[in-house]
Protein backbone atom coordinates (compact mmCIF):
# COMPACT_ATOMS: atom_id res chain seq x y z
CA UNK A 1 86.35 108.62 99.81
CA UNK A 2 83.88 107.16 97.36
CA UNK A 3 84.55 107.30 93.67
CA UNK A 4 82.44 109.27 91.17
CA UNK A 5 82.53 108.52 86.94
CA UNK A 6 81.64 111.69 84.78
CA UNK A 7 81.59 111.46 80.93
CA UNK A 8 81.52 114.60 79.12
CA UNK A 9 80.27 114.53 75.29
CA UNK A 10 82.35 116.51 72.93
CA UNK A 11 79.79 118.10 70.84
CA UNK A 12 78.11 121.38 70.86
CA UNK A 13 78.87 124.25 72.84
CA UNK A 14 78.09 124.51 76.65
CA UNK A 15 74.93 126.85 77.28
CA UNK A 16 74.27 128.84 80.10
CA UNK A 17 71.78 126.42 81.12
CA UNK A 18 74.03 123.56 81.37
CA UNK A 19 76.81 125.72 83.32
CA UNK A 20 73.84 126.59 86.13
CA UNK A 21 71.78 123.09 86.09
CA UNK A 22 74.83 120.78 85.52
CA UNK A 23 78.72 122.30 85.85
CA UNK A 24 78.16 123.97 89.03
CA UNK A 25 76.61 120.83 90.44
CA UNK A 26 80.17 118.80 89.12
CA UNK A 27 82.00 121.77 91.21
CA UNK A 28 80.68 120.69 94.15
CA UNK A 29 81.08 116.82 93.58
CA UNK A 30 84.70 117.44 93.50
CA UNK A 31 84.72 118.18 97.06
CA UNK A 32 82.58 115.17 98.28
CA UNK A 33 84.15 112.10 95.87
CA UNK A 34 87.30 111.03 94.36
CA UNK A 35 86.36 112.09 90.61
CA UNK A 36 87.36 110.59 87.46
CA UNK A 37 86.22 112.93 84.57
CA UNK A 38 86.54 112.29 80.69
CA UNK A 39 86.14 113.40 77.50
CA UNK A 40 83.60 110.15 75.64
CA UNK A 41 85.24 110.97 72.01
CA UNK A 42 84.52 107.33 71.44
CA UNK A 43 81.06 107.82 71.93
CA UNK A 44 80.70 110.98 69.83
CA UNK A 45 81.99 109.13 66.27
CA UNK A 46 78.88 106.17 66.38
CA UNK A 47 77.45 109.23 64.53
CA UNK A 48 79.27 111.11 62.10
CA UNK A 49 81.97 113.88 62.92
CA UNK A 50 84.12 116.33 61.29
CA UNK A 51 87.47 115.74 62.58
CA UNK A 52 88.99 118.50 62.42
CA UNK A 53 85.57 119.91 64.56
CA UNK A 54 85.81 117.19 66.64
CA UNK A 55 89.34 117.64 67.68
CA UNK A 56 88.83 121.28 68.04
CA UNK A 57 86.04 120.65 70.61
CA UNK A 58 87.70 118.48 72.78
CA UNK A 59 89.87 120.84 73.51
CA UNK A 60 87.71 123.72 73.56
CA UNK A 61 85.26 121.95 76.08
CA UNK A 62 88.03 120.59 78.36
CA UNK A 63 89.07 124.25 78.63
CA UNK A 64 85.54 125.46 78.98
CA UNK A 65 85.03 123.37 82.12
CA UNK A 66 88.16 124.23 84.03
CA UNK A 67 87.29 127.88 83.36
CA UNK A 68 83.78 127.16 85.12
CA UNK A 69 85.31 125.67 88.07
CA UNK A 70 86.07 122.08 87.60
CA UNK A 71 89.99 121.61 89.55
CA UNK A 72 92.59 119.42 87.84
CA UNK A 73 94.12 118.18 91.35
CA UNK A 74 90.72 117.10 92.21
CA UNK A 75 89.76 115.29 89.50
CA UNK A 76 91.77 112.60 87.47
CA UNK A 77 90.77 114.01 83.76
CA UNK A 78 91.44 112.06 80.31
CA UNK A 79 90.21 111.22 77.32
CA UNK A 80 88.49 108.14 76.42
CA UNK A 81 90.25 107.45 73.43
CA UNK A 82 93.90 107.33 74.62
CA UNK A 83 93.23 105.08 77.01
CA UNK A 84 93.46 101.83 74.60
CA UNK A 85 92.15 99.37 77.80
CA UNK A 86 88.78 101.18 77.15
CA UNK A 87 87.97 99.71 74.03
CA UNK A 88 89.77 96.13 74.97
CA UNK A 89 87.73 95.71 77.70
CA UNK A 90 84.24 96.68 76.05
CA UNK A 91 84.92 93.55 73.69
CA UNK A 92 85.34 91.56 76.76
CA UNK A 93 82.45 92.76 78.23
CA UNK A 94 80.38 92.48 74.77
CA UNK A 95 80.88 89.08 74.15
CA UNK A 96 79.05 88.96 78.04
CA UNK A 97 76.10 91.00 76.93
CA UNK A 98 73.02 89.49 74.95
CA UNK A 99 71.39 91.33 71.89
CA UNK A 100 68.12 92.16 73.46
CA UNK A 101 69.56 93.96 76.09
CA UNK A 102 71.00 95.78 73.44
CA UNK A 103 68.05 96.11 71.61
CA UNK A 104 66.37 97.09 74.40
CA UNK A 105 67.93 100.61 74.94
CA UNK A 106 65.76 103.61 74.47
CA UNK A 107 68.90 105.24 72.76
CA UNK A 108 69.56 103.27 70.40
CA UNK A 109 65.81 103.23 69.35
CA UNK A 110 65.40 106.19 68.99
CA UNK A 111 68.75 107.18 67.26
CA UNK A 112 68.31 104.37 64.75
CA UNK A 113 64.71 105.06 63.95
CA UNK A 114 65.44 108.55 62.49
CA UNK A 115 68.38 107.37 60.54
CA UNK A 116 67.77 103.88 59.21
CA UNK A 117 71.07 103.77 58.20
CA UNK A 118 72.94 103.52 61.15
CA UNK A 119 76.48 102.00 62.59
CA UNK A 120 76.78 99.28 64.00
CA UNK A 121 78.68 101.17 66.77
CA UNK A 122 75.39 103.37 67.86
CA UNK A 123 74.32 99.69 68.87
CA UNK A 124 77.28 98.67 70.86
CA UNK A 125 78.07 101.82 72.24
CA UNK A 126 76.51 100.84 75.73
CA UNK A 127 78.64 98.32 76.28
CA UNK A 128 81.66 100.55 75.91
CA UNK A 129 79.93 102.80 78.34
CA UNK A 130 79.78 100.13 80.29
CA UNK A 131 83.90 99.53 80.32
CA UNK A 132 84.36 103.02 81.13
CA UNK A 133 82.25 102.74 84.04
CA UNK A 134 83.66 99.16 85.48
CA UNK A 135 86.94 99.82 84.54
CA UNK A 136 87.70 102.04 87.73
CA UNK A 137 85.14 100.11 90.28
CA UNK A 138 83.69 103.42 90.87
CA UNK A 139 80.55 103.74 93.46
CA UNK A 140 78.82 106.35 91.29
CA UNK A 141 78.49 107.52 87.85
CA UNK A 142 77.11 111.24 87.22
CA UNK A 143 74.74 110.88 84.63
CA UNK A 144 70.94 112.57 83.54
CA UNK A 145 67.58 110.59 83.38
CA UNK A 146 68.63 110.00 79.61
CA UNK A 147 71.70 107.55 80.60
CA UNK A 148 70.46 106.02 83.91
CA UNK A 149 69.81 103.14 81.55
CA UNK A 150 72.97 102.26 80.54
CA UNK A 151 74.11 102.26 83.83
CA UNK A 152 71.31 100.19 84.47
CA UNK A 153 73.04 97.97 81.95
CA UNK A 154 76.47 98.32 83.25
CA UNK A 155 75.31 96.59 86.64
CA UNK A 156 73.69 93.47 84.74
CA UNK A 157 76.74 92.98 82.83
CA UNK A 158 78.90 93.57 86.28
CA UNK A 159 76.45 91.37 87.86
CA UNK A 160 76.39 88.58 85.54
CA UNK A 161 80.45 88.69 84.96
CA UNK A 162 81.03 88.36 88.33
CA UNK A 163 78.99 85.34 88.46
CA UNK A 164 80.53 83.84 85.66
CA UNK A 165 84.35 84.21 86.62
CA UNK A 166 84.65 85.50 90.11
CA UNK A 167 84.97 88.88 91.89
CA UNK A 168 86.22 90.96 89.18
CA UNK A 169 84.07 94.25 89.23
CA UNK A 170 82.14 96.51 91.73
CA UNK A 171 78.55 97.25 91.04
CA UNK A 172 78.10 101.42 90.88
CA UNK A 173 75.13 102.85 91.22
CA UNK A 174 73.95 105.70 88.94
CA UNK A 175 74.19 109.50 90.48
CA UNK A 176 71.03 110.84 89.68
CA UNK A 177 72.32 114.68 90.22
CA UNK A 178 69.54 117.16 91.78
CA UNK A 179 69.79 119.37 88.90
CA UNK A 180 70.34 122.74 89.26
CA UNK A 181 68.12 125.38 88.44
CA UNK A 182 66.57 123.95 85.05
CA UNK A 183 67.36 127.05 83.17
CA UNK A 184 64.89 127.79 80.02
CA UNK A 185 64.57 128.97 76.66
CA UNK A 186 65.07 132.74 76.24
CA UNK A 187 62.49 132.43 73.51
CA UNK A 188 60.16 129.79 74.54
CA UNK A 189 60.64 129.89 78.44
CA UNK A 190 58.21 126.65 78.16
CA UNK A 191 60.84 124.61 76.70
CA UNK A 192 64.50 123.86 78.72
CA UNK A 193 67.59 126.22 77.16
CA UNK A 194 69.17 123.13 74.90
CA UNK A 195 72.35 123.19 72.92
CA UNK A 196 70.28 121.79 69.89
CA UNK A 197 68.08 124.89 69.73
CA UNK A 198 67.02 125.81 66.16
CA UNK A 199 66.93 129.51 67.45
CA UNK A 200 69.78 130.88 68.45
CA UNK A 201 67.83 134.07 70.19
CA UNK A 202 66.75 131.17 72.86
CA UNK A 203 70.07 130.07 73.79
CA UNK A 204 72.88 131.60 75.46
CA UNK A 205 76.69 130.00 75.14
CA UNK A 206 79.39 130.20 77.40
CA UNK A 207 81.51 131.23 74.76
CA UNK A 208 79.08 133.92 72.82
CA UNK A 209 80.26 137.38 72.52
CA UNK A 210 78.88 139.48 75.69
CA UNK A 211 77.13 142.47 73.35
CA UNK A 212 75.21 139.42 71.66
CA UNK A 213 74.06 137.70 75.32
CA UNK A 214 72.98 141.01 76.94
CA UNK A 215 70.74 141.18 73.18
CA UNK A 216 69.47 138.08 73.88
CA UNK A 217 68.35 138.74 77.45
CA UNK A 218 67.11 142.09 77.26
CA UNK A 219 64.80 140.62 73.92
CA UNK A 220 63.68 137.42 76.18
CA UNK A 221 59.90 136.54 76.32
CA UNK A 222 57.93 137.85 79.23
CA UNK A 223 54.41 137.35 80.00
CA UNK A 224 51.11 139.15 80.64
CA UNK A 225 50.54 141.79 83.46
CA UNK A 226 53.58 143.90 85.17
CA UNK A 227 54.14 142.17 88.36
CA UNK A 228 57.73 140.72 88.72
CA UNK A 229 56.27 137.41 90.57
CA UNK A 230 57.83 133.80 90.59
CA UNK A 231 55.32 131.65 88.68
CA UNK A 232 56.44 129.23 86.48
CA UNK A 233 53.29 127.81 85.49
CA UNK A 234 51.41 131.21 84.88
CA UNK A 235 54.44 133.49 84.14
CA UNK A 236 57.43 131.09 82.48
CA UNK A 237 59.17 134.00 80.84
CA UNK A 238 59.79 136.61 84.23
CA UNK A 239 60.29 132.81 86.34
CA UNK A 240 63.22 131.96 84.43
CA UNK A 241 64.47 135.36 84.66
CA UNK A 242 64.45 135.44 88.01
CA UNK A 243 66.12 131.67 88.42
CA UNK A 244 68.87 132.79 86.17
CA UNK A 245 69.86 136.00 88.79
CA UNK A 246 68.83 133.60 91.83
CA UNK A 247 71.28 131.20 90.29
CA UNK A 248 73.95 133.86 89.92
CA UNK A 249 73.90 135.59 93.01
CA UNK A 250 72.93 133.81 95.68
CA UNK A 251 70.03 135.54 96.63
CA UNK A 252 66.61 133.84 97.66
CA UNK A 253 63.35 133.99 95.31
CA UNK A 254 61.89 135.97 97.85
CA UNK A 255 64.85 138.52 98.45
CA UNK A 256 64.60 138.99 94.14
CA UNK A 257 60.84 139.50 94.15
CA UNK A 258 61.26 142.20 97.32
CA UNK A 259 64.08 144.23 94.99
CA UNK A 260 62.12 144.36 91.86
CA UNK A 261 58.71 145.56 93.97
CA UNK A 262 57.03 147.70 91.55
CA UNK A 263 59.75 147.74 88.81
CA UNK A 264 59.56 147.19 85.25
CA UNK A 265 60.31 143.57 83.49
CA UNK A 266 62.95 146.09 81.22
CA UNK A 267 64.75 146.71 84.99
CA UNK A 268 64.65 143.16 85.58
CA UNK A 269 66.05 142.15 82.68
CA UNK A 270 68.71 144.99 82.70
CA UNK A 271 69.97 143.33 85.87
CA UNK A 272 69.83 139.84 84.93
CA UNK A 273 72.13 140.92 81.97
CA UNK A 274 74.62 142.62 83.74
CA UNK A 275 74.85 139.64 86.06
CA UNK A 276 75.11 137.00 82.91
CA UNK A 277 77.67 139.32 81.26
CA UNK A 278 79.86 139.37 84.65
CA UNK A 279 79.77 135.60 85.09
CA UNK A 280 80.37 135.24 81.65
CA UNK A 281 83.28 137.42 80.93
CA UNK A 282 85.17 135.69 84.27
CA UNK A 283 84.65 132.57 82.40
CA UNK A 284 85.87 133.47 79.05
CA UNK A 285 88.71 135.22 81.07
CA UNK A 286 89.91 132.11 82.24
CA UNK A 287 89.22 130.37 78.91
CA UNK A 288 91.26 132.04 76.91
CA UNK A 289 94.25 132.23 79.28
CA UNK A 290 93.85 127.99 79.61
CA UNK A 291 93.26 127.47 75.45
CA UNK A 292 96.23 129.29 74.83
CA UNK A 293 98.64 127.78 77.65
CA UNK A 294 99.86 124.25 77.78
CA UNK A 295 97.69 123.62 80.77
CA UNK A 296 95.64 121.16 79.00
CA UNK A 297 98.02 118.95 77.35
CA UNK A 298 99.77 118.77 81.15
CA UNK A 299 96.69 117.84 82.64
CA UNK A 300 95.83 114.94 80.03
CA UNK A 301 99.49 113.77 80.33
CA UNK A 302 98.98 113.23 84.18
CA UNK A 303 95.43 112.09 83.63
CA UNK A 304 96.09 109.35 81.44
CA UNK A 305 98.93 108.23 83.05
CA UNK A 306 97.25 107.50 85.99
CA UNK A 307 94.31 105.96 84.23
CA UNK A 308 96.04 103.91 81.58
CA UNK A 309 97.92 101.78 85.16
CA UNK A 310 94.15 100.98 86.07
CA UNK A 311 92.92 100.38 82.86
CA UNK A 312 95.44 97.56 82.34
CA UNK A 313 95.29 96.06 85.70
CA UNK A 314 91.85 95.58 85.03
CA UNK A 315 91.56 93.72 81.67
CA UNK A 316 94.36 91.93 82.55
CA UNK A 317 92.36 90.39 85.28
CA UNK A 318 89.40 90.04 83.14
CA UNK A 319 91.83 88.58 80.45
CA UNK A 320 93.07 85.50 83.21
CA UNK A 321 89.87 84.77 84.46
CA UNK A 322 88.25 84.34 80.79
CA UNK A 323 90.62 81.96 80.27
CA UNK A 324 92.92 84.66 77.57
CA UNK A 325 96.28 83.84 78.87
CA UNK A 326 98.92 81.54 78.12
């Protein structure tokens, strides 16, 4: 079975756009590849973080995704910064990458251009990525348009490594998911449903009370005209509508433009509500019952464990043939 890397970022709270476009997608990896799945903490502090936040959201996301669906026995789940070999190996691996590679990432230009005063870490930080991706010779790494370019990166330095020392890593290949249905703003249907939303009305959380999201849905933009029709281009609001209670319940676009024949957008929305609120309430079910067990800790324990023997193996061999050895 081939291997597949996911990273999750610990920061902000998982939307209902990223549960239908990205989660359930993970769901179904689990079945198909061997799947390694952590929590990038180390990635989240090359900008600044409240820790007491930042510790509360690690938790509180690793919880959020096994109540969506994602199974401990299929996936080997840790967190980035426990594993110590992560960080070793990322200074191996950084004295093996050049500055304008570096330089070169759309990232870090971007990060570093609206905050002039930024760490040295937000520059570096792909070459960590970079050891959490070689470190377990994975074939694939799960990863948006955003970070195909790091593990773009990853395979130079791989490539270039291997060259210089000997066999030492496998080259993976980035998983360029078929996203889900892109789910969009509640507000401005034009615009994808995104966790850094300045309005809240726009935006619905996994973890927002259910009164609130049915609020939310039943105030969503529509558009012009009555007809319940799947349009995006000419009527965004009623299209994403309808992809959020295709999403949900399996049906077809076709089969949800037959039921709402000659109904009123206030029906449709009605019953994509009651549909979000359902979904929604399972989830937070099985939230709360993991956030207040010792599930979590368990799972890390085993995760870790099995990841840390890896790790080591691995810089250990990168340690012998640099030459880093008695």
């Amino acid at each position: 079975m081939k291997k597949v890397l996911t990273g999750l970022q610990p920061t902000g709270v998982i939307t209902l756009g990223n549960y239908i476009g990205a989660i359930k997608q993970m769901v179904k990896y689990q079945d198909i590849y061997d799947s390694y799945l952590f929590v990038a903490d180390l990635h989240s502090i090359t900008i600044p973080q409240d820790p007491k936040e930042l510790a509360s959201n690690i938790k509180s996301l690793l919880a959020l995704y096994l109540a969506c669906g994602i199974d401990p026995k299929k996936n080997k789940i840790f967190i980035q910064s426990e594993n110590l070999y992560h960080a070793n190996i990322s200074w191996l691996l950084e004295c093996n990458t050049y500055f304008g590679e570096l330089s070169r990432m759309t990232q870090f230009k971007d990060k570093s251009q609206k905050n002039k005063n930024f760490t040295s870490g937000l520059f570096t930080y792909p070459v960590l990525m970079a050891a959490d991706i070689l470190t377990y010779d994975v074939d694939y790494v799960a990863v948006g348009l955003d970070q195909k370019q790091h593990v773009e990166l990853a395979r130079d330095i791989a490539i270039r490594f291997n060259k210089k020392f000997g066999d030492v890593f496998k080259i993976p290949e980035p998983l360029m998911a078929q996203e889900g249905t892109k789910i969009m703003d509640l507000v401005d249907p034009t615009k994808k449903m995104s966790k850094s939303s300045t309005n809240p009305k726009g935006v619905i959380r996994l973890l927002d009370d259910v009164d609130s999201i049915r609020k939310k849905i039943m105030g969503a933009t529509t558009d012009s005209g009555m007809e319940i029709k799947y349009d995006p281009e000419n009527k965004p609001g009623v299209s994403n509508l309808i992809n959020i209670y295709v999403s949900l319940s399996g049906k077809t676009i076709k089969e949800v433009e037959e039921m709402f024949k000659d109904k009123k957008y206030g029906e449709l929305k009605k019953e994509v509500a009651d549909l979000v609120v359902n979904e929604v309430l399972d989830i937070q079910k099985k939230y709360n019952e993991i956030i207040n067990s010792d599930e979590i800790n368990k799972i890390l324990d085993d995760g870790i464990k099995y990841t840390c023997e890896i790790a080591k193996k691995k810089f250990e061999l990168m340690k012998n043939k640099m030459g880093l050895h008695r």
